[in-house]
Protein backbone atom coordinates (compact mmCIF):
# COMPACT_ATOMS: atom_id res chain seq x y z
CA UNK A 1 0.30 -42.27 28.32
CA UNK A 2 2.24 -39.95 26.44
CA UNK A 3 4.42 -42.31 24.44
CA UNK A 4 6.71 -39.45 22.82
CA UNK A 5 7.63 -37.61 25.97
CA UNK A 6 8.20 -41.07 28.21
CA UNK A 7 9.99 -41.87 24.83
CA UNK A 8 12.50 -38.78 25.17
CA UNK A 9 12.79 -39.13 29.20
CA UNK A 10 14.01 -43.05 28.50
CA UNK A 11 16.70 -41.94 25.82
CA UNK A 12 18.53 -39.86 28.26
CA UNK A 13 18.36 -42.31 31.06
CA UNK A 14 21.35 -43.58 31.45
CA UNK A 15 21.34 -48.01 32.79
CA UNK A 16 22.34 -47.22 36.45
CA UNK A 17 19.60 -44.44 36.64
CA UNK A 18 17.02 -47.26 35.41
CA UNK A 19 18.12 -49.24 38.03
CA UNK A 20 17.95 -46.51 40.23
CA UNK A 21 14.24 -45.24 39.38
CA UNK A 22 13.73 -49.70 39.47
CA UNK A 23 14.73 -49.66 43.37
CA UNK A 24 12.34 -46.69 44.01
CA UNK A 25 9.90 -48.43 42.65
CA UNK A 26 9.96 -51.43 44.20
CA UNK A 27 7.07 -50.95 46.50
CA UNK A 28 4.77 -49.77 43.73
CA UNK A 29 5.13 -52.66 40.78
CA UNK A 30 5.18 -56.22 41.73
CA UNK A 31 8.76 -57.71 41.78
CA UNK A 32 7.86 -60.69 39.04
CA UNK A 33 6.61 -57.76 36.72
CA UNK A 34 9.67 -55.29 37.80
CA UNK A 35 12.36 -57.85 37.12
CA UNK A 36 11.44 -57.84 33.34
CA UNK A 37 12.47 -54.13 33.27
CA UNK A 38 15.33 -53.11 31.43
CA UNK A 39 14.96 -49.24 30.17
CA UNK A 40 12.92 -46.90 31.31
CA UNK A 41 9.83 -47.42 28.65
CA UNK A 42 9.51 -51.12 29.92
CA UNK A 43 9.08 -49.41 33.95
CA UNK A 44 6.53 -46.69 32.40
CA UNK A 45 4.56 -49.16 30.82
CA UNK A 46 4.68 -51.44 33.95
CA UNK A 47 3.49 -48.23 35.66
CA UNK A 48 0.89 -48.12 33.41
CA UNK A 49 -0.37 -51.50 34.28
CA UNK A 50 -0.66 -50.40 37.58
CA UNK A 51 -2.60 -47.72 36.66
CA UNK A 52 0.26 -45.67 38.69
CA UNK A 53 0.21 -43.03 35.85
CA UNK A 54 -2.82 -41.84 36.89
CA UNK A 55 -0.76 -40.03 39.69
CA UNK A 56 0.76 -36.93 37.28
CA UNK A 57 3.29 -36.16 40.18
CA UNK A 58 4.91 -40.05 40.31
CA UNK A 59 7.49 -39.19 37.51
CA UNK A 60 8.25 -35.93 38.55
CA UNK A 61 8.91 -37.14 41.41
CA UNK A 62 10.96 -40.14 40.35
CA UNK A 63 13.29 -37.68 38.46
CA UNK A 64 13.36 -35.52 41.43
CA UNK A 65 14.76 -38.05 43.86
CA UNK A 66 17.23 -39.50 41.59
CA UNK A 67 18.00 -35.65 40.64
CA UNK A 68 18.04 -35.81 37.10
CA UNK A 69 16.02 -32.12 37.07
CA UNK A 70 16.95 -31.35 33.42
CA UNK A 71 14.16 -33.97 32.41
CA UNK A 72 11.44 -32.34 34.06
CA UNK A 73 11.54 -29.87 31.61
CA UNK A 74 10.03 -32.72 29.03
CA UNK A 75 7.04 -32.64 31.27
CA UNK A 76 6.53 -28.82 31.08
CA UNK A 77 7.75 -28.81 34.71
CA UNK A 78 10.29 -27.39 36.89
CA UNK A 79 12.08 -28.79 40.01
CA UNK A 80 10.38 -26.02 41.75
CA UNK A 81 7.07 -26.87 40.32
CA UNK A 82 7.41 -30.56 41.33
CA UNK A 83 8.24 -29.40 45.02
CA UNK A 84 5.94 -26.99 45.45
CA UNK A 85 3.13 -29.34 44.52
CA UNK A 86 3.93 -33.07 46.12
CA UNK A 87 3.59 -30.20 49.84
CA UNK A 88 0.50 -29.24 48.50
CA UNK A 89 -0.74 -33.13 47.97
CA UNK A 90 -3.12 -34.62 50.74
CA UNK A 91 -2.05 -37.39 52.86
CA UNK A 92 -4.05 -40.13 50.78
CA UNK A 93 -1.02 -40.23 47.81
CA UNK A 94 0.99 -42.50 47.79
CA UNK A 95 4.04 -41.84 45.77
CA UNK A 96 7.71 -43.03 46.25
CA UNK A 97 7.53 -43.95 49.93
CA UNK A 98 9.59 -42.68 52.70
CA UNK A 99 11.74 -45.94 53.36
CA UNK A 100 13.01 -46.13 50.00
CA UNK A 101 14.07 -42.61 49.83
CA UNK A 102 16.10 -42.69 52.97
CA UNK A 103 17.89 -46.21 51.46
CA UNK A 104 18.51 -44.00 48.02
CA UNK A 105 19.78 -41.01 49.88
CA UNK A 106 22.12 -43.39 51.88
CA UNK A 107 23.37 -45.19 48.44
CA UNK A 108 24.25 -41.81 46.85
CA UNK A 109 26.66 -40.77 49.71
CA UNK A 110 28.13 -44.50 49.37
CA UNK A 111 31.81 -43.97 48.46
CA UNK A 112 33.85 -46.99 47.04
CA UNK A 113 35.79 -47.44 50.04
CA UNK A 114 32.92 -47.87 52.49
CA UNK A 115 31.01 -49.93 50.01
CA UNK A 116 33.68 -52.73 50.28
CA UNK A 117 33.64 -52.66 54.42
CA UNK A 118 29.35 -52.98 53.60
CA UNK A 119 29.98 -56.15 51.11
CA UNK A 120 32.58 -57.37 54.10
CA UNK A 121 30.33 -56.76 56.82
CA UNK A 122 27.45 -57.40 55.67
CA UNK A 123 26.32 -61.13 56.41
CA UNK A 124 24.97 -62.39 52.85
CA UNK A 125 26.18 -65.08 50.67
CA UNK A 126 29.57 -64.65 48.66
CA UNK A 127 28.12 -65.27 45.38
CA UNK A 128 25.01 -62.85 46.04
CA UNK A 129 27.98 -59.90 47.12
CA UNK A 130 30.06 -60.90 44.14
CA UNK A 131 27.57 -59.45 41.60
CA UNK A 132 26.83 -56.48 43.85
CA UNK A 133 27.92 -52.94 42.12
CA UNK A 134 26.43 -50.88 44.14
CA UNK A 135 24.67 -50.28 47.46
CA UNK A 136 21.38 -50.95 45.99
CA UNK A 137 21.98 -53.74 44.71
CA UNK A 138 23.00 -55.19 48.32
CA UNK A 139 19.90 -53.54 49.94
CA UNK A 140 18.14 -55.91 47.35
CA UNK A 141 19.68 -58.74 48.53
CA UNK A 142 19.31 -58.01 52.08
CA UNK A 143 15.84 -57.38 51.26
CA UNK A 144 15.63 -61.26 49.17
CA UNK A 145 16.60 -62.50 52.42
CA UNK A 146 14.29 -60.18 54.52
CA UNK A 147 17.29 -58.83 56.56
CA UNK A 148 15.99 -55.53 55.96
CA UNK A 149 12.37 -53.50 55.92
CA UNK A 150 10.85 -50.55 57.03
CA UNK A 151 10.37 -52.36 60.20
CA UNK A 152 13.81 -53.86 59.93
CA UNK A 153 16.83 -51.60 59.80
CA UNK A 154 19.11 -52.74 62.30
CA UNK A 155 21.33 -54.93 61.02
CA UNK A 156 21.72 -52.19 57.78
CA UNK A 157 22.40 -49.75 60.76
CA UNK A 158 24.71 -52.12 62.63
CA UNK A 159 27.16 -51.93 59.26
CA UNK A 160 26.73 -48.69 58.47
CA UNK A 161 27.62 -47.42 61.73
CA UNK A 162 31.07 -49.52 61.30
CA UNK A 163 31.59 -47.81 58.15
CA UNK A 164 30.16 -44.32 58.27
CA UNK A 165 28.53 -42.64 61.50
CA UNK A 166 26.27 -40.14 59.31
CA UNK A 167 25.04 -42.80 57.03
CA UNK A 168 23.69 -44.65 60.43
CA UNK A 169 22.18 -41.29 61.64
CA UNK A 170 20.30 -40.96 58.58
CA UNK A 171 18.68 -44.49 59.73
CA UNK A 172 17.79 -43.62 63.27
CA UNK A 173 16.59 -40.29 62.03
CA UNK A 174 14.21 -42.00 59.70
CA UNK A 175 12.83 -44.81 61.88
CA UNK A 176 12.31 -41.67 64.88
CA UNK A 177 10.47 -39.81 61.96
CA UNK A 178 8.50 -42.11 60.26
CA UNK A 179 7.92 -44.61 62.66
CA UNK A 180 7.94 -43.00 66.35
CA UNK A 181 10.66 -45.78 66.93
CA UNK A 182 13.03 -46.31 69.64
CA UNK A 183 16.58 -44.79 69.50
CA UNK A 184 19.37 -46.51 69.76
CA UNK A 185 20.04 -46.49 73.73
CA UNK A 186 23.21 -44.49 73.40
CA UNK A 187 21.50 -41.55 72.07
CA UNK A 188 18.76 -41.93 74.66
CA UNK A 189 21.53 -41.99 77.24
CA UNK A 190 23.78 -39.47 75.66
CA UNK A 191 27.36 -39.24 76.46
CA UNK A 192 26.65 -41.24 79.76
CA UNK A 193 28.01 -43.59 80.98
CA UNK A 194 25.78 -46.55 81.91
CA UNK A 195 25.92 -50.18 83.74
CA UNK A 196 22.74 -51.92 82.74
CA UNK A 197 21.68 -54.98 84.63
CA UNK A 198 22.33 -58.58 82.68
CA UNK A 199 19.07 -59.31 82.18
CA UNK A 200 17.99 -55.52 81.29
CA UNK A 201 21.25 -56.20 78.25
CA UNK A 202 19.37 -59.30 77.29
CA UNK A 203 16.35 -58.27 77.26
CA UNK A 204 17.17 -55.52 74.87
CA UNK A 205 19.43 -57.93 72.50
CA UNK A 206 16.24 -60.28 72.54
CA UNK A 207 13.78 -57.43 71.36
CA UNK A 208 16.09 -55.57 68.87
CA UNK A 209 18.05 -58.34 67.12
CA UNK A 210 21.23 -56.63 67.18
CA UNK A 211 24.94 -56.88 69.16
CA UNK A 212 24.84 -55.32 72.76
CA UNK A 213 28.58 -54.00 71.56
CA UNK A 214 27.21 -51.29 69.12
CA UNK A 215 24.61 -50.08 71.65
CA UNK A 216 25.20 -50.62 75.56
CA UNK A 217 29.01 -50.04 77.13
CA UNK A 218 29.89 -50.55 80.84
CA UNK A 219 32.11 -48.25 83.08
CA UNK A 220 34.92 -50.43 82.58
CA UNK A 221 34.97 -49.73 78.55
CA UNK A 222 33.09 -47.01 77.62
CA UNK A 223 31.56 -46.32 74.04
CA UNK A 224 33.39 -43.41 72.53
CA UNK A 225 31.28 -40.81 71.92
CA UNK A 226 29.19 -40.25 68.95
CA UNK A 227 28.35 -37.24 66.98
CA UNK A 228 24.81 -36.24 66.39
CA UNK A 229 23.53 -34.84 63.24
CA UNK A 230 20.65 -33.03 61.89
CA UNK A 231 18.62 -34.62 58.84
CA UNK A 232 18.76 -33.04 55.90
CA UNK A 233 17.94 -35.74 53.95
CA UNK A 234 14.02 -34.03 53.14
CA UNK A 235 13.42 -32.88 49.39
CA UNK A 236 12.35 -29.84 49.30
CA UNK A 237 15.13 -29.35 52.08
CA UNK A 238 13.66 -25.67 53.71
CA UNK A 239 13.25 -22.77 52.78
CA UNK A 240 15.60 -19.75 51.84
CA UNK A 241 14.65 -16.35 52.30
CA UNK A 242 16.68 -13.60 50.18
CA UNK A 243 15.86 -9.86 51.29
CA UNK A 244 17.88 -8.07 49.48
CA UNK A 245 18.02 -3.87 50.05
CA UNK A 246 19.39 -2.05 46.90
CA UNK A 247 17.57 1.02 46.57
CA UNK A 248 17.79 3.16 49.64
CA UNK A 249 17.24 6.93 47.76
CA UNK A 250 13.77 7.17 46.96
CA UNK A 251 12.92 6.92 50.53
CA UNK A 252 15.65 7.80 52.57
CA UNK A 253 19.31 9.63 52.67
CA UNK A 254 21.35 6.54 52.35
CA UNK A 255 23.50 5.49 49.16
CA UNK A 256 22.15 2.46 46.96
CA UNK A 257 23.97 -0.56 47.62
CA UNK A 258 25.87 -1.14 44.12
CA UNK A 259 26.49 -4.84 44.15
CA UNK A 260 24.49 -6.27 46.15
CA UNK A 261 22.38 -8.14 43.09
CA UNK A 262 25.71 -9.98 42.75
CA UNK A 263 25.37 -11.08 46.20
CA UNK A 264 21.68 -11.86 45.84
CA UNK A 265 22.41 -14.24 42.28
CA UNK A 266 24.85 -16.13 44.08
CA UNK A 267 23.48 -16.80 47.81
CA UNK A 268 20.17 -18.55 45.27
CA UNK A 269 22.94 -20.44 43.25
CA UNK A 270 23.96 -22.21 46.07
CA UNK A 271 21.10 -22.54 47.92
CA UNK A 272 18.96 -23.82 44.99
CA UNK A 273 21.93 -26.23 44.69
CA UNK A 274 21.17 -27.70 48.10
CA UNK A 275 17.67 -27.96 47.57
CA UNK A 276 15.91 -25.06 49.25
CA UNK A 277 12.92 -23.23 47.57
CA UNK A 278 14.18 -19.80 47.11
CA UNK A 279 12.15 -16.63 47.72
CA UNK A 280 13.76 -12.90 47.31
CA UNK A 281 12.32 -9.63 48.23
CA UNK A 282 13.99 -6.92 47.00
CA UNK A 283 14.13 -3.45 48.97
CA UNK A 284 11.65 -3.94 51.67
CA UNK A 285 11.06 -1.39 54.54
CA UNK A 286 11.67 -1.92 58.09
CA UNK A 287 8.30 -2.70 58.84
CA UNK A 288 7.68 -5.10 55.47
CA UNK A 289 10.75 -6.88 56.75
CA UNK A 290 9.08 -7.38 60.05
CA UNK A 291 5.88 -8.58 58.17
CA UNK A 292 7.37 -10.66 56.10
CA UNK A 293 9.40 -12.31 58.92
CA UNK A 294 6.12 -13.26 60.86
CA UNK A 295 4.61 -14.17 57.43
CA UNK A 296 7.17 -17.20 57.01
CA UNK A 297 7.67 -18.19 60.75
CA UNK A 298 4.15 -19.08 60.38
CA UNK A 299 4.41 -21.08 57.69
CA UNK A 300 4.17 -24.75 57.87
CA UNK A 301 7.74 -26.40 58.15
CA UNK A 302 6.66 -29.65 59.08
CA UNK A 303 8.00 -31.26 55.72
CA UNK A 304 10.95 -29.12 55.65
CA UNK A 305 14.75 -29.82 57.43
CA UNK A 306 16.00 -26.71 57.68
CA UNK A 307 15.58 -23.06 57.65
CA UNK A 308 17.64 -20.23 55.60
CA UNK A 309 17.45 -16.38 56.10
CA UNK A 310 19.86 -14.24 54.23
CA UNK A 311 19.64 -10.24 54.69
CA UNK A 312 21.59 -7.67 52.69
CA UNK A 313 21.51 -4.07 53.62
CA UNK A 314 22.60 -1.78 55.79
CA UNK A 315 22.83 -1.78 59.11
CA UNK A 316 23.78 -0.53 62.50
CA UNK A 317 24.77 -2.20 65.54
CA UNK A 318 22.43 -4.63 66.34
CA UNK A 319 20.36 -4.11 63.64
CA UNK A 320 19.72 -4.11 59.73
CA UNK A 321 18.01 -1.19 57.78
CA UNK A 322 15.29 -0.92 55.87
CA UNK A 323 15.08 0.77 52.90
CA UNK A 324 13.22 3.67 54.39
CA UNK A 325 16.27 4.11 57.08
CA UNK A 326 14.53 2.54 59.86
CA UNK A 327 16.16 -0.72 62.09
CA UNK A 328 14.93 -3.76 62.70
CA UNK A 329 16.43 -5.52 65.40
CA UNK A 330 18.02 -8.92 64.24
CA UNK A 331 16.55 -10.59 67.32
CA UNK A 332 13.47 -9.55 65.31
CA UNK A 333 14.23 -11.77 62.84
CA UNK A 334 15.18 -14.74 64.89
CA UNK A 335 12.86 -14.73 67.32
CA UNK A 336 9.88 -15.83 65.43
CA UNK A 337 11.65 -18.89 63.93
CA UNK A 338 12.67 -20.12 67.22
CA UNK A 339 9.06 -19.87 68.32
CA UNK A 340 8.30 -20.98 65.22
CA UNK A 341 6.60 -25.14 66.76
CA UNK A 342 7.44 -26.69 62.65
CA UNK A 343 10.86 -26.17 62.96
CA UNK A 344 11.75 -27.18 66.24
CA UNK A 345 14.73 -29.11 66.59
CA UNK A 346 15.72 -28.43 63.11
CA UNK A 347 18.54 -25.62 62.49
CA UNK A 348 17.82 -22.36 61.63
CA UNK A 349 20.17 -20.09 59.51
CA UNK A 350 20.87 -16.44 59.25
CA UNK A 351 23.36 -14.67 57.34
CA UNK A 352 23.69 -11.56 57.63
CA UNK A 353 25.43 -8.81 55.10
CA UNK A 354 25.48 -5.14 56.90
CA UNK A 355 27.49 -3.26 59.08
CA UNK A 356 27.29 -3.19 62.84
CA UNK A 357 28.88 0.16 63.40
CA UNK A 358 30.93 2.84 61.87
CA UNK A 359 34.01 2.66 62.62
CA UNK A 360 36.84 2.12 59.63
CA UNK A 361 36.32 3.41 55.63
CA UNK A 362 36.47 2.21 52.53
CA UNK A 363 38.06 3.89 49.41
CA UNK A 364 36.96 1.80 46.27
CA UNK A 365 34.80 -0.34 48.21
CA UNK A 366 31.25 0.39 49.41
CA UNK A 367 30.53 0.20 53.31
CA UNK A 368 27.31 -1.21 54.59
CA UNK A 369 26.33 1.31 57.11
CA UNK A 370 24.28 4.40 58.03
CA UNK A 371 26.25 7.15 57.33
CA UNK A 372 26.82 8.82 61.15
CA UNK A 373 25.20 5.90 62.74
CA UNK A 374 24.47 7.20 66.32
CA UNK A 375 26.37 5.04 68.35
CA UNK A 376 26.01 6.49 71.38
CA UNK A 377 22.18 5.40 71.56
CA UNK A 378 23.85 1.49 72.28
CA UNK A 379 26.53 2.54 74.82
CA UNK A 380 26.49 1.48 78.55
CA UNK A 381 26.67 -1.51 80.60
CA UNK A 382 23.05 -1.40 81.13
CA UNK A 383 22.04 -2.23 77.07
CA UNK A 384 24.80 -4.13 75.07
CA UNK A 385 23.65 -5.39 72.03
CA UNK A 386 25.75 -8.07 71.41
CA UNK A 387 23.72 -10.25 74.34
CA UNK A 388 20.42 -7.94 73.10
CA UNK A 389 20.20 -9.70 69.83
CA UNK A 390 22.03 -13.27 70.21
CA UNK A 391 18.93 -15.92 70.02
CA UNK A 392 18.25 -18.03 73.45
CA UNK A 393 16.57 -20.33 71.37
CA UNK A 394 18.53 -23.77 70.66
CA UNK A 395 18.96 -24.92 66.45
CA UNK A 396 19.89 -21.48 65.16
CA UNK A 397 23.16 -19.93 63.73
CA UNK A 398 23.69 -16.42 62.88
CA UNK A 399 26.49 -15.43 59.95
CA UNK A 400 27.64 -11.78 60.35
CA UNK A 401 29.79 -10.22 58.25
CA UNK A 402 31.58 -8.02 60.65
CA UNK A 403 32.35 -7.84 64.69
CA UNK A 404 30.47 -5.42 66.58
CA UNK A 405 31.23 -1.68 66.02
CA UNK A 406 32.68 -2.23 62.62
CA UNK A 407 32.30 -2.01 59.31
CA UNK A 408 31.60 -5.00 56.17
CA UNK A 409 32.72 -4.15 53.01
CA UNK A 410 31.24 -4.19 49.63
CA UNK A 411 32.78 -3.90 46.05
CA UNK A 412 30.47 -2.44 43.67
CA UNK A 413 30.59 -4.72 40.98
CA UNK A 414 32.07 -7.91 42.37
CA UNK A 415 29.57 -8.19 45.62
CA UNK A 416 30.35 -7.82 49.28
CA UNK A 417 33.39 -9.65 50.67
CA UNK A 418 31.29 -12.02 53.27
CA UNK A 419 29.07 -13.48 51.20
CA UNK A 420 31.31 -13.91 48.45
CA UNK A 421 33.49 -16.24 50.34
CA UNK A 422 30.92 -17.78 51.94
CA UNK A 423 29.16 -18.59 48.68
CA UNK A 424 32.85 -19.76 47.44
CA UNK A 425 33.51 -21.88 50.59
CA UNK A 426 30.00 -23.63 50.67
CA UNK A 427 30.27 -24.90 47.01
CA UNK A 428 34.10 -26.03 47.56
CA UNK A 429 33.25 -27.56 51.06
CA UNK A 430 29.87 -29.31 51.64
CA UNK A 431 30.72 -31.88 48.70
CA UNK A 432 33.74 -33.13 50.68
CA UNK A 433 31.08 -33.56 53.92
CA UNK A 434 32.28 -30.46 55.68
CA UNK A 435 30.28 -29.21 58.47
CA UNK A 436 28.42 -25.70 58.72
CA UNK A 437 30.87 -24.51 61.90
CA UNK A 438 33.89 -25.91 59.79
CA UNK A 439 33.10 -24.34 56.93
CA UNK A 440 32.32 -21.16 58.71
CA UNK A 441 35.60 -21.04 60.20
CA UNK A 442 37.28 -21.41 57.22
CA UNK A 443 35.40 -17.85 55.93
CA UNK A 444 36.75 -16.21 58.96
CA UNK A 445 40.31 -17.12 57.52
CA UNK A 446 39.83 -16.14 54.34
CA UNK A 447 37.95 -12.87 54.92
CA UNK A 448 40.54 -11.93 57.30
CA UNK A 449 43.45 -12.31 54.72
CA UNK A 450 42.37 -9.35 52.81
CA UNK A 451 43.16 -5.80 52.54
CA UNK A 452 40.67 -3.67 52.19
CA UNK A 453 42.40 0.21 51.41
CA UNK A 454 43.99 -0.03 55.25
CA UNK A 455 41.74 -1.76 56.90
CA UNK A 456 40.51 -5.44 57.65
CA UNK A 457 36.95 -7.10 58.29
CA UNK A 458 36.54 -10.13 60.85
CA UNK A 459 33.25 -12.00 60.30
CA UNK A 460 31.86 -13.54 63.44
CA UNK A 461 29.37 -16.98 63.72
CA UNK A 462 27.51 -17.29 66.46
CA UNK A 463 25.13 -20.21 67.29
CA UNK A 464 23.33 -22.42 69.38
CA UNK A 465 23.44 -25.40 67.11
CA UNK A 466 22.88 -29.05 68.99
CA UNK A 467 23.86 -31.05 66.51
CA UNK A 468 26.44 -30.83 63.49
CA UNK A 469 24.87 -29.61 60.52
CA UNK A 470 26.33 -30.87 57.25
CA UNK A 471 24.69 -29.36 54.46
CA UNK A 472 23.71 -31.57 50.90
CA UNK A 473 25.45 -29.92 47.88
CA UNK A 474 24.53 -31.13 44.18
């Protein structure tokens, strides 16, 4: 043990992330040995009694989940690094398990308002309540009292689902994950409406412990329905690919795409900021695009939430460039991820930056598009594009900048108008909870109230998303 570096980690801890790294902990150091703890040295050197130092990655990851990545720094590390290795680590390791990171992740989106309806719901002594600051610290006593375990979430769901519906979801999402539990009955029934026989009510009150209200609801008063959505609770959350296409004249007629390293900077800003590993390929040809494509659709996803594909270039109707010239279909690009068995039933993103036509100028601003882009090769009823390339496959959204036929714009030193606001809109948004489609629709507006020389852009979403997708945001 290190006593310097633990030594610099502790004095930039502040008391509520010791209490913090204390809960994670919990399953790891006995609780008459953890209750002596009160810095961060006293919890390494109980960690050392436990011989849990031995384990190089337990720290990291420790800082990781409580996302104080600055410190990892201390321990020659990066957030990255720490990622990249606990997916590499066998299944034997042990580390910060499962059920306590799904009751941090559900403290940190705790706001004071919904904490009091917990501390009134919640069915725990007064005095115990009275001394609770924070979510954790009624978990605890819940815990005390064994009203709660990994094998023992409903009454924690019960509240939360009073107080916030996503909070709940992160529950049910867990125990489905972790623990091939049942789901709740409503979301086995969907929107249904159902009349269950007494007994069949009972039955299920006897073997889950909780209210028939939240769960079962009769013609005469149906449940309202709820929303569904997708987990993004796993750290590292996906990944995020960046192919960016700058240089286009060494190897083919087209114009360099002046600003597009702005767009590239701040698409791995904010995705970094939402946990995804980043990886960018600069100026790829048709066919490396296609090979890289396959390469990461046959990746392993299992860990991951989520996946992220951003593409800047040009493009053509129906298709984005190379930068030898050459298309590549975007149902190319999709495809594979949708067959892709890791990320099934987990949503799959795609923005893309490049024209899908010619039609319109610029003057000061840069267009993303093949100069004299045949268009006539897409024409007629019998091939249409726009149902050629949208995905069949369910989880997936696709950002483009532009409508069919048209041009997006780019400015040559401040970046291309889509992804600009989109970058802008996902930093302002996600922290306040908004969802993808929300946020999405709020770009539209924006990129539509600009004049660019004399004409306009319209960016266009389409998806086959299940669920609503709420994106994490640091």
């Amino acid at each position: 043990m290190d006593l310097n570096t633990f030594h610099k980690i502790d004095e930039e801890l502040t008391s509520n992330e010791v209490a913090q790294l204390k809960f994670l902990c919990m399953d790891l150091i006995p609780k008459k040995r953890l209750d002596t703890v009160t810095d961060a040295k006293d919890l390494f050197l109980r960690m050392e009694e436990q011989a849990l130092l031995d384990d190089e990655l337990l720290v990291p990851e420790l800082l990781v989940t409580i996302g104080r990545f600055d410190l990892l720094g201390i321990l020659g590390m990066s957030k990255e690094d720490v990622q990249r290795k606990l997916l590499q680590c066998d299944r034997s390791r042990i580390g910060v398990s499962a059920y306590r990171k799904m009751l941090f992740g559900i403290s940190e989106q705790m706001t004071a308002e919904n904490l009091r309806s917990v501390k009134f719901l919640v069915d725990l002594p007064r005095s115990k309540l009275g001394t609770s600051s924070t979510l954790l610290d009624v978990m605890i006593e819940m815990e005390k009292l064994q009203r709660l375990g990994e094998d023992n979430l409903d009454e924690l769901y019960s509240v939360l689902d009073k107080c916030d519906k996503q909070m709940a979801c992160r529950i049910e999402e867990y125990r489905t994950r972790e623990q091939g539990g049942r789901l709740p009955l409503r979301e086995v029934f969907g929107s249904a409406q159902v009349s269950l026989p007494v007994e069949s009510r009972q039955r299920y009150q006897m073997e889950t412990g909780t209210g028939l209200r939240e769960s079962l609801f009769t013609d005469a008063e149906p449940e309202p329905t709820q929303e569904a959505y997708y987990n993004m609770t796993r750290r590292p959350l996906g990944y995020c690919l960046i192919i960016n296409n700058y240089n286009f004249k060494e190897k083919s007629s087209l114009n360099n795409r002046t600003g597009t390293n702005k767009d590239r900077d701040d698409l791995i800003r904010v995705f970094h900021r939402m946990h995804f590993v980043i990886e960018v390929q600069d100026d790829l040809t048709a066919s490396e695009i296609k090979e890289l494509i396959k390469e990461f659709a046959k990746k392993d996803h299992s860990q991951m939430g989520a996946f992220v594909c951003c593409v800047l270039s040009h493009g053509q109707k129906g298709a984005v460039l190379g930068v030898d010239a050459q298309g590549v279909e975007i149902r190319e690009i999709t495809k594979p991820f949708g067959e892709c068995h890791t990320l099934a039933s987990k949503p799959k993103l795609f923005f893309i930056q490049a024209c899908q036509g010619s039609k319109g100028q610029n003057g000061v601003l840069a267009e993303d598009s093949a100069e004299n882009a045949p268009e006539e090769e897409y024409e007629g009823d019998a091939y249409n594009p726009a149902y050629r390339f949208i995905p069949i496959e369910a989880d997936m959204l696709i950002g483009m900048a532009t409508v069919e036929h048209y041009q997006a714009f780019r400015h040559t030193i401040n970046g291309s108008i889509y992804i600009q606001e989109l970058c802008k809109q996902l930093e302002n948004l996600c922290p306040r909870g908004e969802d993808i489609l929300s946020i999405l629709t709020k770009v539209n507006h924006e990129v539509s109230l600009k004049r660019l020389t004399v004409f306009k852009q319209m960016p266009e979403p389409r998806y086959t998303l299940t669920k609503k997708l709420v994106l994490p945001m640091d």
